[in-house]
Protein backbone atom coordinates (compact mmCIF):
# COMPACT_ATOMS: atom_id res chain seq x y z
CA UNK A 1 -0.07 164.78 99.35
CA UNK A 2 0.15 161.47 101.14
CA UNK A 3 1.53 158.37 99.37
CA UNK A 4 0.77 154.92 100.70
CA UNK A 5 3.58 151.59 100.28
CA UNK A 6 4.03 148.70 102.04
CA UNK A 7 7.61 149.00 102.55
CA UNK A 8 10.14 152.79 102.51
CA UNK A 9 13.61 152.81 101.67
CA UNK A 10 15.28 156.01 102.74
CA UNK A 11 19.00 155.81 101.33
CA UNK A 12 20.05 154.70 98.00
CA UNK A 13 23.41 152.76 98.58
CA UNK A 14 23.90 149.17 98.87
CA UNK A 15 22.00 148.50 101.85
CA UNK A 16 18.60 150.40 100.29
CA UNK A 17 18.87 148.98 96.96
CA UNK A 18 19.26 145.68 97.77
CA UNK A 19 16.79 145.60 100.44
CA UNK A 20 14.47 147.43 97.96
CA UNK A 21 15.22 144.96 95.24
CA UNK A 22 14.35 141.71 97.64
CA UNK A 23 11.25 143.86 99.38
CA UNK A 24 10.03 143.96 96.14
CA UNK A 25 8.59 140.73 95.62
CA UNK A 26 6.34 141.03 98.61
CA UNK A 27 4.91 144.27 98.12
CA UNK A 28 5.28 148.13 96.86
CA UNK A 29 7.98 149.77 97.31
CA UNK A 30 9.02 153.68 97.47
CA UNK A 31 13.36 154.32 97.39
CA UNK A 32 13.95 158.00 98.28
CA UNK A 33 17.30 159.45 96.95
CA UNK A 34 17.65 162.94 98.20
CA UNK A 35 20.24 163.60 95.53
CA UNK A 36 20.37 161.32 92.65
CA UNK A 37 20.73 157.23 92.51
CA UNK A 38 24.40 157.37 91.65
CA UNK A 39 25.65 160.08 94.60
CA UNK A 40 25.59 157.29 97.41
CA UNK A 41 28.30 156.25 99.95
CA UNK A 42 28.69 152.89 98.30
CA UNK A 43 29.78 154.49 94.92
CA UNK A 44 32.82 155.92 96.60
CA UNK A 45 34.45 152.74 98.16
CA UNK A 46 37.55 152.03 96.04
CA UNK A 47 38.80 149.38 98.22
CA UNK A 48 36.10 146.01 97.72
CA UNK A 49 34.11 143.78 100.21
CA UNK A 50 35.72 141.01 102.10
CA UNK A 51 34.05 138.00 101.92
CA UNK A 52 36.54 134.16 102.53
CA UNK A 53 36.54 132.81 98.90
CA UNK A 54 39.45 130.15 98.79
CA UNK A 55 41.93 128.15 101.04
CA UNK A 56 43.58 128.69 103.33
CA UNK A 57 41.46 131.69 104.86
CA UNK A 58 38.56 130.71 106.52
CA UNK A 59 35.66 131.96 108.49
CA UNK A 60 37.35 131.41 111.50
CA UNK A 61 40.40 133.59 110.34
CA UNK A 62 38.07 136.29 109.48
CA UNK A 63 36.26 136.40 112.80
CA UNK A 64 39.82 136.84 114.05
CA UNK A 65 40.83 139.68 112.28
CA UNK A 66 37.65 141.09 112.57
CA UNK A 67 37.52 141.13 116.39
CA UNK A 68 41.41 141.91 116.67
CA UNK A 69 40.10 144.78 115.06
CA UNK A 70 37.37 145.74 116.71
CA UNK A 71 39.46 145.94 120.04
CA UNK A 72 37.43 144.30 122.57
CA UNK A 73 34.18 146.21 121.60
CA UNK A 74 32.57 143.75 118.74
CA UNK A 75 29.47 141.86 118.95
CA UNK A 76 30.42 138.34 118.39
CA UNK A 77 27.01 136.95 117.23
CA UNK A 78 27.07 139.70 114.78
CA UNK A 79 30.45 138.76 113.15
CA UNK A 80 29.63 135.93 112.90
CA UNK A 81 26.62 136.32 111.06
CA UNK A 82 28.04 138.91 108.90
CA UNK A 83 31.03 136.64 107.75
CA UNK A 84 29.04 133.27 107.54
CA UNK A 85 26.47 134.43 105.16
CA UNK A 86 28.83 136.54 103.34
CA UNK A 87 29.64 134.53 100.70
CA UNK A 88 25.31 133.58 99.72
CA UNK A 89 25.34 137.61 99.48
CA UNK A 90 28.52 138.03 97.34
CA UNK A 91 26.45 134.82 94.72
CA UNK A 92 23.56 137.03 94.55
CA UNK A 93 25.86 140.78 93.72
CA UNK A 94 26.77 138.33 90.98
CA UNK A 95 23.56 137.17 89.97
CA UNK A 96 22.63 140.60 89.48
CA UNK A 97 25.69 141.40 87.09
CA UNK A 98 27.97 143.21 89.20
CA UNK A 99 32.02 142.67 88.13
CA UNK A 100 34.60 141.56 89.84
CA UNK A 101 38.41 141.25 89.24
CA UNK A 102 39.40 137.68 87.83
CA UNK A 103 43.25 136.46 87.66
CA UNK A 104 43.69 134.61 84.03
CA UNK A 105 42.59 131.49 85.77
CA UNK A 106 39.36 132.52 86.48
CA UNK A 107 39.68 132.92 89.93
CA UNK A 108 38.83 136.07 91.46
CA UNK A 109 41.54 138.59 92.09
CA UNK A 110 41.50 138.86 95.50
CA UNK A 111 43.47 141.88 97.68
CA UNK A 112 44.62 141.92 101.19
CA UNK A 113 44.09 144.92 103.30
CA UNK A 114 45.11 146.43 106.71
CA UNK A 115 44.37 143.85 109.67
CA UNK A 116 43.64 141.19 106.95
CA UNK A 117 45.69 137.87 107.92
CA UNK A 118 44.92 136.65 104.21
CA UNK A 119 43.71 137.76 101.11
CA UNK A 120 39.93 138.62 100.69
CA UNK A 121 38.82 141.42 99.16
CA UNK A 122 36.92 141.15 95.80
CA UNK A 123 37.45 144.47 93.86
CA UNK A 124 36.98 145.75 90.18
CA UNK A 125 40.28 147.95 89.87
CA UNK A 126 40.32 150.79 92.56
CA UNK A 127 36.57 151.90 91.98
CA UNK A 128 34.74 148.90 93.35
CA UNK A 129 32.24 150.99 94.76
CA UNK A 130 31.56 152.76 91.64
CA UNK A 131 31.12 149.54 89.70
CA UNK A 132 28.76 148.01 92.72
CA UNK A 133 26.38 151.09 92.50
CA UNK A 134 25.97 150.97 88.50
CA UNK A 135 24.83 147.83 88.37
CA UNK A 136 22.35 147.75 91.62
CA UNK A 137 20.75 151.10 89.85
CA UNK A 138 20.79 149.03 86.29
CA UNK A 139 18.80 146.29 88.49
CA UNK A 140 16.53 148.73 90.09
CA UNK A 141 15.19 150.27 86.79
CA UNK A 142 14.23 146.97 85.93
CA UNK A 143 11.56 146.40 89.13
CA UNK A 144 8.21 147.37 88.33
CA UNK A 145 6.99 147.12 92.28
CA UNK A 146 9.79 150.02 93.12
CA UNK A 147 8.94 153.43 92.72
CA UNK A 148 12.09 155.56 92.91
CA UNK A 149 11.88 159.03 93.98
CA UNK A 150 15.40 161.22 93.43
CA UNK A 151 15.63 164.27 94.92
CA UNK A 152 13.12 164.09 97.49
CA UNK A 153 14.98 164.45 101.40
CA UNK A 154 13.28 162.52 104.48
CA UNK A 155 12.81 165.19 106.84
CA UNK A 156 11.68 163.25 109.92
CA UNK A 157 10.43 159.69 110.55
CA UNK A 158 6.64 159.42 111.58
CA UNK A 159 5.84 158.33 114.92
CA UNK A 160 3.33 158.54 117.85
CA UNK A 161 4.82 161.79 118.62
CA UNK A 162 2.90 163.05 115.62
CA UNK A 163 -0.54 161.98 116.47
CA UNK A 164 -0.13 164.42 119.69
CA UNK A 165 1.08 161.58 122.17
CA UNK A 166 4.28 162.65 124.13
CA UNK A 167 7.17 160.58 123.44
CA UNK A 168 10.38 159.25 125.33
CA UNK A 169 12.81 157.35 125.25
CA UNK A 170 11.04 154.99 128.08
CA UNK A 171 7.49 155.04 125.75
CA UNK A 172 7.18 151.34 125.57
CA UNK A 173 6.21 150.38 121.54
CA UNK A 174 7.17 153.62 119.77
CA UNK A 175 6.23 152.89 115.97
CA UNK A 176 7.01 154.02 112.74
CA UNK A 177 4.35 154.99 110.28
CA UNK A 178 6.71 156.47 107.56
CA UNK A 179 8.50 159.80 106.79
CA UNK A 180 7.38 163.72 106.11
CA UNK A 181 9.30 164.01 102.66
CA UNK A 182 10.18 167.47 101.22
CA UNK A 183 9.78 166.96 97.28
CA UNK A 184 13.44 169.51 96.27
CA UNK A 185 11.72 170.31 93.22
CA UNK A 186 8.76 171.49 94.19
CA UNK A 187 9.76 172.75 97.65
CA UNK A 188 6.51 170.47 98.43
CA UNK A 189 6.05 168.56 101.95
CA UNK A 190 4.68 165.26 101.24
CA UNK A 191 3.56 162.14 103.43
CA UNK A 192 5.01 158.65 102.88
CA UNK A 193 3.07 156.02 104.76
CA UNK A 194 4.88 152.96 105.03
CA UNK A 195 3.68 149.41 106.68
CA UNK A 196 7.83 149.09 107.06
CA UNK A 197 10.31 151.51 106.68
CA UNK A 198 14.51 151.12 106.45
CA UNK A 199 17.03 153.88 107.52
CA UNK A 200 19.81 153.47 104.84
CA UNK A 201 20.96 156.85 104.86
CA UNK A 202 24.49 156.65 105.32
CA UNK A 203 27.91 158.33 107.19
CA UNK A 204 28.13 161.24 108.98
CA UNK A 205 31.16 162.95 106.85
CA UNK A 206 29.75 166.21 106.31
CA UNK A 207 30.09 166.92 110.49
CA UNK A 208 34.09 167.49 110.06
CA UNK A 209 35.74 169.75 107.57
CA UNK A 210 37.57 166.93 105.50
CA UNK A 211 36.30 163.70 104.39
CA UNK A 212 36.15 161.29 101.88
CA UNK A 213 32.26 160.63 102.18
CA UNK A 214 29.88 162.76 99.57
CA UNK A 215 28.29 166.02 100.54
CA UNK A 216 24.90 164.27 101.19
CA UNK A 217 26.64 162.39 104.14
CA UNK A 218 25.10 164.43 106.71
CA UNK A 219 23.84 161.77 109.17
CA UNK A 220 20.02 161.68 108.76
CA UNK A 221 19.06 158.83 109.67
CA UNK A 222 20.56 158.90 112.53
CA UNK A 223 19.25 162.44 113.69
CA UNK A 224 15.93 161.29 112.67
CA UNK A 225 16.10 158.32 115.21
CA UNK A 226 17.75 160.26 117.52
CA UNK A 227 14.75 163.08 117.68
CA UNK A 228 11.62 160.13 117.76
CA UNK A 229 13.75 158.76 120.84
CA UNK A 230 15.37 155.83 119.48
CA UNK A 231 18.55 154.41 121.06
CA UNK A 232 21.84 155.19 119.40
CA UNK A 233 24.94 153.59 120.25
CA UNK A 234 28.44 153.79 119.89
CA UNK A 235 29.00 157.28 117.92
CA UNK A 236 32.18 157.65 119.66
CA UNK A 237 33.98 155.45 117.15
CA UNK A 238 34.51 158.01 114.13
CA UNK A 239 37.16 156.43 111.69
CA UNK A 240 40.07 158.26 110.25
CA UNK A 241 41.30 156.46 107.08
CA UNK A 242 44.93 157.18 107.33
CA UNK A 243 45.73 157.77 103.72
CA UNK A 244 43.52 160.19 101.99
CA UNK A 245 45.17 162.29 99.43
CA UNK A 246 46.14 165.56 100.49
CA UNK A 247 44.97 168.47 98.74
CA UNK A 248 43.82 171.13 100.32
CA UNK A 249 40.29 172.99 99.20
CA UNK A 250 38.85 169.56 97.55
CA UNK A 251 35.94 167.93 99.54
CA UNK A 252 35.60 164.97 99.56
CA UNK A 253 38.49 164.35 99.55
CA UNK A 254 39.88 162.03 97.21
CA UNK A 255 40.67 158.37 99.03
CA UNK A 256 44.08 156.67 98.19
CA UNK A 257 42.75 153.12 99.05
CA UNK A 258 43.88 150.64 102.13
CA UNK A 259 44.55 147.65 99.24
CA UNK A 260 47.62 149.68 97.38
CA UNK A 261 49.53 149.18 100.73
CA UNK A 262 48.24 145.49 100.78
CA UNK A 263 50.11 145.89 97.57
CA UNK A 264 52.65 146.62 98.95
CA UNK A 265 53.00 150.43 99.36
CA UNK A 266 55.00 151.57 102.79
CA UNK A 267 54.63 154.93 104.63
CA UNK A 268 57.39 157.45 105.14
CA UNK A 269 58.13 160.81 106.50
CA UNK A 270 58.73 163.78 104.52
CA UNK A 271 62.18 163.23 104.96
CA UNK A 272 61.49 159.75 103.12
CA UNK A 273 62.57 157.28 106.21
CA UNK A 274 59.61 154.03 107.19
CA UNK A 275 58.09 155.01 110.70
CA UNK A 276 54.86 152.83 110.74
CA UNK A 277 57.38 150.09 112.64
CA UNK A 278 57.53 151.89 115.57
CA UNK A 279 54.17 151.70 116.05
CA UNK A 280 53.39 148.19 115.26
CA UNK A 281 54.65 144.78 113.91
CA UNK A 282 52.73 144.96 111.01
CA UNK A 283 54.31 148.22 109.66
CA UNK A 284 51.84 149.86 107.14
CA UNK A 285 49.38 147.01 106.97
CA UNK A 286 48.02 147.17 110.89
CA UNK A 287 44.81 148.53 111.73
CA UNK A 288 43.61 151.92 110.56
CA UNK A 289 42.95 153.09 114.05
CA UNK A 290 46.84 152.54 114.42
CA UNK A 291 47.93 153.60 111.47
CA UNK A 292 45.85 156.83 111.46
CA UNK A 293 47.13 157.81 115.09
CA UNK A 294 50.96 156.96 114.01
CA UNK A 295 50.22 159.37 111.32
CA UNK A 296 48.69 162.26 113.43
CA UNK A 297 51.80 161.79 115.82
CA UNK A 298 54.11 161.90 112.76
CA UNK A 299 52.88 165.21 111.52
CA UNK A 300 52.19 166.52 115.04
CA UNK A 301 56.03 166.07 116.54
CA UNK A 302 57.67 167.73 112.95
CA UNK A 303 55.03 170.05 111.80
CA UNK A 304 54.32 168.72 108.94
CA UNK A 305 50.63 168.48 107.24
CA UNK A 306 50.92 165.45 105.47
CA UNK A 307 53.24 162.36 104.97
CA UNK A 308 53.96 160.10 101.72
CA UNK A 309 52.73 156.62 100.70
CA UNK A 310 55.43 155.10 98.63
CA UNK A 311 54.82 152.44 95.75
CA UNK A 312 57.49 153.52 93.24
CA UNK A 313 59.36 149.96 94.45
CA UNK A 314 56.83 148.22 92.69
CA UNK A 315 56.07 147.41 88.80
CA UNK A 316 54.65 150.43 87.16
CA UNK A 317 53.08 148.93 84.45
CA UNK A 318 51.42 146.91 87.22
CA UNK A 319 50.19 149.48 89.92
CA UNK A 320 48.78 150.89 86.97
CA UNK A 321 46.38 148.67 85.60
CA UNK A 322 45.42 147.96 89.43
CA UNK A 323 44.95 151.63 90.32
CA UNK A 324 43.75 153.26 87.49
CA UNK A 325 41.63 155.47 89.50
CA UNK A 326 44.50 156.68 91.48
CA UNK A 327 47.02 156.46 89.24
CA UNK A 328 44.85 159.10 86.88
CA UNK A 329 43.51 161.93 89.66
CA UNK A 330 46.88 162.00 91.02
CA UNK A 331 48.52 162.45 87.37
CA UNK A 332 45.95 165.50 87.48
CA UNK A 333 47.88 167.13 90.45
CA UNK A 334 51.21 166.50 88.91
CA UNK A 335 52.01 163.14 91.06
CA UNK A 336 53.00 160.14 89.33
CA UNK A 337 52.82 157.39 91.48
CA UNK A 338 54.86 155.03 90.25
CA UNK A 339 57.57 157.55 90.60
CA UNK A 340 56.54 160.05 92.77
CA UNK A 341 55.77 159.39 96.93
CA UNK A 342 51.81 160.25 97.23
CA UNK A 343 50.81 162.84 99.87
CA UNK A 344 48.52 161.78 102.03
CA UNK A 345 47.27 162.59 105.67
CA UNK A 346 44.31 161.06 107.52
CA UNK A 347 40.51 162.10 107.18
CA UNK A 348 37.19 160.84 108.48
CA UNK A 349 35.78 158.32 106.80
CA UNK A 350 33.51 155.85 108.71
CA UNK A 351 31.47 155.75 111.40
CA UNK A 352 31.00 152.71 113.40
CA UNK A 353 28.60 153.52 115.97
CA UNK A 354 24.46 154.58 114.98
CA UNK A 355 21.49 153.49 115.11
CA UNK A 356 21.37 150.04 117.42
CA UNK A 357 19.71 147.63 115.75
CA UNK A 358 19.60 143.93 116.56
CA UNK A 359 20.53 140.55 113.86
CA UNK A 360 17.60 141.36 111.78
CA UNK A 361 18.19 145.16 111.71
CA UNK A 362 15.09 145.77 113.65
CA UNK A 363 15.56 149.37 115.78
CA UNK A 364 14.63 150.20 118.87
CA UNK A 365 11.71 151.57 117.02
CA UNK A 366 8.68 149.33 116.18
CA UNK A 367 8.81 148.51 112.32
CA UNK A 368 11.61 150.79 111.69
CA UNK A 369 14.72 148.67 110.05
CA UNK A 370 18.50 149.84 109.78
CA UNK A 371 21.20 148.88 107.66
CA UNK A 372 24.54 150.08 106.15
CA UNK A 373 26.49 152.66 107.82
CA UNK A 374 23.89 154.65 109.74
CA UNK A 375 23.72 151.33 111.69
CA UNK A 376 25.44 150.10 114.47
CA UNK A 377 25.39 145.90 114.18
CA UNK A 378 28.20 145.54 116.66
CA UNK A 379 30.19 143.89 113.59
CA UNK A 380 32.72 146.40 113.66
CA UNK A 381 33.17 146.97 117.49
CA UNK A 382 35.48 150.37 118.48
CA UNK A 383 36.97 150.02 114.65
CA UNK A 384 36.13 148.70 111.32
CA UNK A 385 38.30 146.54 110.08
CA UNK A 386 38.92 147.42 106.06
CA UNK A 387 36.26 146.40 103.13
CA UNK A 388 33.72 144.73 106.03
CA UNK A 389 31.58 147.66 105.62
CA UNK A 390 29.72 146.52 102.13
CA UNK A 391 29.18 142.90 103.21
CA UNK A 392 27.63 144.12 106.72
CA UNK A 393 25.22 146.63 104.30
CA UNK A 394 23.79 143.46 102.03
CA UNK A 395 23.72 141.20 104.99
CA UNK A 396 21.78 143.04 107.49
CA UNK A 397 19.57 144.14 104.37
CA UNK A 398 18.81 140.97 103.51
CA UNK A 399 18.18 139.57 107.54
CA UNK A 400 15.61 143.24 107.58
CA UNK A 401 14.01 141.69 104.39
CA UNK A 402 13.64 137.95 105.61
CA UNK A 403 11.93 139.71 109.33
CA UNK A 404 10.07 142.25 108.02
CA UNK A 405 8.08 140.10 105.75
CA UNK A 406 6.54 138.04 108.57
CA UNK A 407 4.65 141.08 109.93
CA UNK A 408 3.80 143.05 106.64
CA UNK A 409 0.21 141.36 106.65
CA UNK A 410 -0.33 142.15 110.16
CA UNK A 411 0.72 145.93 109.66
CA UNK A 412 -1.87 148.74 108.33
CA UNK A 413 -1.34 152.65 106.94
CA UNK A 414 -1.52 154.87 110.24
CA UNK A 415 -4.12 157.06 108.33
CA UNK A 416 -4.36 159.66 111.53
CA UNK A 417 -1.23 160.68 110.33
CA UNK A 418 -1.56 164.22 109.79
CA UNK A 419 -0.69 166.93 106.72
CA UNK A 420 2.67 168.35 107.66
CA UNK A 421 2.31 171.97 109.30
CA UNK A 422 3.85 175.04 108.63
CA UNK A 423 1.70 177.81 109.24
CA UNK A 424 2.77 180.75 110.27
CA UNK A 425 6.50 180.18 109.11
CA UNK A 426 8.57 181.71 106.47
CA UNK A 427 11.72 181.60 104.07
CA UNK A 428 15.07 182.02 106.34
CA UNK A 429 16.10 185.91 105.94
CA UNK A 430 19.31 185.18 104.94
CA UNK A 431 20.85 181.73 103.67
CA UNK A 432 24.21 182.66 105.22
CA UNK A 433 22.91 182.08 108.62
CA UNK A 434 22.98 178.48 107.81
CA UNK A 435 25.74 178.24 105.59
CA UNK A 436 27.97 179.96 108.62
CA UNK A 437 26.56 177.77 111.06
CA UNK A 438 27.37 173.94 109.35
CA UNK A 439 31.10 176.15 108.85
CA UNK A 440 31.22 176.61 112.41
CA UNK A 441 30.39 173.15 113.22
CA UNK A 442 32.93 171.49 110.53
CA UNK A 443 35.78 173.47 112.44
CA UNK A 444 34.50 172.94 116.24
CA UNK A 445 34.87 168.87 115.44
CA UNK A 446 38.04 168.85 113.27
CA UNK A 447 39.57 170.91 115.93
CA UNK A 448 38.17 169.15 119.20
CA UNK A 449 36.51 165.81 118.22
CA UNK A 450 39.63 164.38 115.45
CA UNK A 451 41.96 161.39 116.15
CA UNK A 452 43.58 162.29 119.95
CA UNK A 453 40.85 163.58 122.21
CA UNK A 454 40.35 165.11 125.93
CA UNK A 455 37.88 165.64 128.01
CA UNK A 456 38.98 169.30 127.98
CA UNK A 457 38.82 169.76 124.28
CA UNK A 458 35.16 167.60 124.51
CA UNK A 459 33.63 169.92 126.33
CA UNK A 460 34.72 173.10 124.60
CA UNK A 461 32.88 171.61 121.76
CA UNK A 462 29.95 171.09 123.52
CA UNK A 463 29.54 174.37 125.23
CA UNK A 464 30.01 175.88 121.58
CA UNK A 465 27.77 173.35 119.72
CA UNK A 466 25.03 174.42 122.59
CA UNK A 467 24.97 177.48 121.35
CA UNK A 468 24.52 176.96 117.57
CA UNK A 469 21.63 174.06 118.29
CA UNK A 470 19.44 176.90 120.29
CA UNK A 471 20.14 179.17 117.18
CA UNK A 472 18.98 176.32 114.96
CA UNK A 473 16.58 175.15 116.57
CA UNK A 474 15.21 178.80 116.78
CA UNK A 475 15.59 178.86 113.29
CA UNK A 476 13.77 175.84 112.29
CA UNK A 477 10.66 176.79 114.44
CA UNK A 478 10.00 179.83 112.51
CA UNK A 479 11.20 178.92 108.92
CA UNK A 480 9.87 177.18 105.83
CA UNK A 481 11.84 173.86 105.59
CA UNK A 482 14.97 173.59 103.19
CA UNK A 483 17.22 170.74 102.94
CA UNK A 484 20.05 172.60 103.92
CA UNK A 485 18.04 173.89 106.96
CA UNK A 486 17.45 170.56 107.71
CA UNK A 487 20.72 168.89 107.28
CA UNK A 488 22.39 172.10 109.30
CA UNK A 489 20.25 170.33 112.12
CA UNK A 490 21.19 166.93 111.66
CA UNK A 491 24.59 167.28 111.36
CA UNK A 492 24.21 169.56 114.95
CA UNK A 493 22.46 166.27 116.36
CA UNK A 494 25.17 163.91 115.20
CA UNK A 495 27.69 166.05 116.47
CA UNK A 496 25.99 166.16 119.74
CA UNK A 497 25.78 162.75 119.93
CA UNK A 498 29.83 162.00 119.05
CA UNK A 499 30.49 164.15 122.11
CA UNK A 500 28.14 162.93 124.34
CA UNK A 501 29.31 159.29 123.85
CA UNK A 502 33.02 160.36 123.77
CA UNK A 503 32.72 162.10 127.24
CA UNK A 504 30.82 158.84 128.66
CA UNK A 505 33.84 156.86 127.44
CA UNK A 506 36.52 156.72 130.33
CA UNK A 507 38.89 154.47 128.32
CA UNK A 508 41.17 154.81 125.28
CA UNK A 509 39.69 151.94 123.02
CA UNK A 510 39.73 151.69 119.21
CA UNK A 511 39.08 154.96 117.23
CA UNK A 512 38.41 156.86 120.57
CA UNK A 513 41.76 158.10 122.15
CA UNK A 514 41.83 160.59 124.61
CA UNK A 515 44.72 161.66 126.44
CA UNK A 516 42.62 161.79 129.84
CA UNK A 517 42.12 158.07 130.00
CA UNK A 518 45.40 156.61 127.79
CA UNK A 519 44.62 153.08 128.57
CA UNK A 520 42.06 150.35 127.32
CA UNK A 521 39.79 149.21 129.92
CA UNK A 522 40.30 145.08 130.04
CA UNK A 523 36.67 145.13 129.18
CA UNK A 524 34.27 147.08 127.10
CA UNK A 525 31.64 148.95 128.78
C-alpha cells in the first residue's frame, strides 16, 4: 500500500510532535510511532529545559556555560540560536498547556544544574519529561491534518538508490521521497511518500548494556541516513550521566536527576568521604563529562561498582515534594533518600553527535529534516551541557518547519517509487540468532567503547562488530523483515559509526577520553 502526505514525521518525542503540530497548518501530515505516543525519549527526562527566564542570567551567561561545556567542539552560531529563541519556544510549550513549577509568587521555580552558572531550568517535580509528552500527545489528538500511526517502524528512508540509480556519498542532490514502513500489526510493508520528511527518532541507548533511554532507542534514524549516504558527524561523543541509580538487571535504568545535586546533593565514596573536589572546583556540580570520569576512576582504583549521592543534609519534607519521582522508586528498593546515601554509578545517556544538519535542520540529504537527539546541531559540541537537550529539539523543529514550508509547493510525490520487495525471502529460523547478536553487541561497547577509551580496546570492537554485521547483513538478505531484525542492524550501524569516529579522534576532548591521546588538542578538528 502506498500512502501519500506532504510532510513525514518519523519519531514521536518533542522534536516530531511539535514539528508535526506547526507542519500541520500547511499541509497533511503522517507521525509514525513505532511503539506507542507515550514511549518516547522526551517522556523520560526528569531534569527540565533550560531556557534564561529572569535577572541576573542572561543569554550571554548561557552561551558561556554552554560552550565551557562543550569543550572547544560547539558550533557557536548554533548556540546561539538555540538559546536566543529559547524563550519564544518555552511561550508556545505554554500555550499548548504544558506545566511548569511556580514558587508562591508566581514565578517559575527554576533549578540549577551541573555547568549551570545560574539558575534555569523549568521543571514540573522530577518528571518533566513525563509531563512535556502528555500534553504534546493531548495537543496532537486535537489536529485534524495529522494522521498518527503507532506501531508502525520506518525501515529505511526512500531515496534515488531505490529507483535503481547507484548512490554515494559524493552523488550530488541525493533526495528523500519518504520511508518503506513495516505496519507491526500486520507484519505489512507499506510506502509513505512524503514531499518532506523529519528524522526525530531519537538516542542510541539500546547499543550499550545499561542506559537510561527506552528500549526503542536503537538509533534509526541515524542508521537510516547512514545507509542512503548521508553525512554523520560527531558519534564519538556518547554521554555518561554520572548518577543513574544502581540496580542491577533493570533496563533502563532508572535516572537519579543532575538538578537534586543542584539541590544540593554531594557525592561520596562507599566509605562516605566527598571526592568530586579532587577533580574539579565545582565539586559535584561540574560538567557531566567530569563528573562521570571522576566516578569511573572512583570505582575503578577501590573496586567498587557504584558510589553514593548524598542529600540526607537537606530538609526531608522538602526533597520530597521536589523529587517525588525519586523519592518513591527508590522507597521501592528499600532506600530512603532523605536518610539513606543513593547508589548510583554512571550509564549512557545522550548522544551528541548524528545526523549533521545545518540552522534549519536541513540534512545532507535533499528534503530530509533532523531534529532532537538523532541530530547533531553543533549546540552541544564534545558534551551536552544538562537540560539543553529539549530546547535544541523544539528549536531546530520549529527552524525545519519555518524552511521546509518555502519549498513544499515546489516538491511532488516521487510516484516511481517502487512496492517494497521481498521475494524469495523467509521468516528467520530461529529468533535467538538475533536476540544473541544485539547481546553480543551491548557487551562489545560497554566493555570497549564506555567512559576511558584506547585505540587498543577500539579496535577489538571493531574486528568483533565486523563479524556480527556480515552475519546480519547475511541475515537480512534472506529474511522477511521484523523490527527486531531491523533494529539488530541499526544498532550494528551506530555502533560502527561510534568506533569509527572514536579511532579518527587523536585527542582526549569532552566525552571521548582515551588513554592513547590524554590531552585536548588546542583546537577541535
Amino acid at each position: 500500500m502506498t500512502r501519500k502526505f506532504d510532510f513525514l514525521v518519523i519519531g514521536n518525542g518533542i522534536a516530531g510532535i511539535s514539528f508535526a503540530l506547526k507542519a500541520s497548518r500547511y499541509g497533511t501530515v503522517a507521525l509514525l510511532s513505532k511503539s506507542s505516543l507515550d514511549n518516547a525519549n522526551t517522556a523520560y527526562a526528569q531534569g527540565g529545559i533550560a531556557t534564561v527566564m529572569y535577572s541576573p542570567d542572561t543569554f550571554e551567561k548561557h552561551i558561556a556555560d554552554t560552550l565551557d561545556a562543550g569543550d572547544g567542539h560547539c558550533d557557536i552560531d548554533a548556540v546561539e540560536k538555540v538559546i536566543k529563541e529559547a524563550p519564544a519556544q518555552i511561550e508556545e510549550l505554554l500555550s499548548w498547556g504544558i506545566d511548569f513549577d511556580r514558587n508562591d509568587d508566581g514565578k517559575f521555580d527554576l533549578h540549577k544544574e551541573g555547568g549551570h552558572s545560574e539558575f534555569r531550568i523549568l521543571h514540573h517535580k522530577d518528571n518533566t519529561g513525563f509531563e512535556i509528552q502528555q500534553a504534546l500527545i493531548r495537543r496532537l489528538h486535537a489536529e485534524k491534518n495529522i494522521e498518527v500511526f503507532e506501531g508502525y517502524f520506518a525501515i529505511e528512508i526512500l531515496t534515488q538508490h531505490h529507483l535503481g540509480e547507484v548512490v554515494t556519498m559524493h552523488t550530488p542532490n541525493i533526495e528523500c521521497y519518504g520511508a518503506y514502513v513495516l505496519n507491526q500489526q500486520t507484519n505489512h510493508i507499506h510506502t509513505f511518500l512524503a514531499k518532506v520528511t523529519l528524522l526525530a527518532t531519537g538516542g542510541i541507548g539500546s547499543v550499550y548494556t545499561t542506559t537510561t533511554n527506552p528500549d526503542i532507542a536503537t538509533g534509526d534514524g541515524i542508521a537510516m541516513v547512514h545507509r542512503a549516504r548521508g553525512v554523520i558527524k560527531d558519534m564519538e561523543f556518547v554521554q555518561f550521566h554520572p548518577t543513574a541509580l544502581f540496580h542491577p538487571g533493570e533496563k533502563p535504568t532508572f535516572l537519579i536527576t543532575e538538578a537534586i545535586r543542584g539541590y544540593g546533593a554531594v557525592l561520596r565514596t562507599q566509605n562516605g568521604k566527598e571526592f568530586m573536589q579532587k577533580y574539579d572546583e565545582r565539586g559535584s556540580l561540574a560538567p557531566r563529562d567530569i563528573v562521570a570520569r571522576a566516578i569511573d576512576n572512583e570505582m575503578k582504583m577501590r573496586g567498587h561498582d557504584f558510589v553514593y549521592l548524598d542529600v540526607t543534609h537537606k530538609d526531608a519534607e522538602e526533597t520530597k515534594m521536589h523529587f517525588p519521582t525519586i523519592y518513591k522508586k527508590c522507597m521501592e528498593l528499600g532506600v530512603d533518600i532523605t536518610k539513606d546515601y543513593i547508589p548510583v554509578s554512571p550509564t549512557q545517556h545522550y548522544l551528541c553527535g548524528g545526523i549533521e544538519v545545518d540552522l534549519n535542520g536541513r540534512s545532507s540529504i535533499d528534503r530530509l529534516y533532523a531534529a532532537g537527539e538523532c541530530s547533531c546541531t553543533g549546540l552541544h559540541g564534545a558534551n551536552r551541557l544538562a537540560s539543553n537537550s529539549l530546547i535544541e529539539a523544539i528549536v531546530y523543529a520549529d527552524a525545519a518547519v519555518k524552511d521546509a514550508v518555502k519549498y513544499i509547493d515546489k516538491y511532488s510525490w516521487n510516484e516511481m517509487i517502487p512496492a517494497w520487495d521481498d521475494a524469495g525471502t523467509k521468516l528467520p529460523e530461529e529468533m535467538v540468532l538475533i536476540t544473541q547478536s544485539f547481546r553480543e553487541v551491548e557487551q562489545i561497547m560497554s566493555t570497549y567503547v564506555g567512559i576511558v577509551r584506547s585505540n587498543l580496546r577500539l579496535k577489538r570492537a571493531m574486528s568483533r562488530l565486523e563479524i556480527l554485521y556480515k552475519e546480519t547483513e547475511d541475515l537480512f538478505d534472506r529474511s522477511v523483515v521484523s523490527r527486531e531484525l531491523c533494529e539488530l542492524r541499526n544498532v550494528i550501524s551506530v555502533a560502527y559509526l561510534i568506533i569509527k569516529h572514536a579511532l579518527r579522534r587523536k585527542e582526549s576532548r569532552g566525552l571521548h577520553f582515551t588513554v592513547d591521546y590524554p590531552k585536548r588538542m588546542h583546537k577541535s578538528e
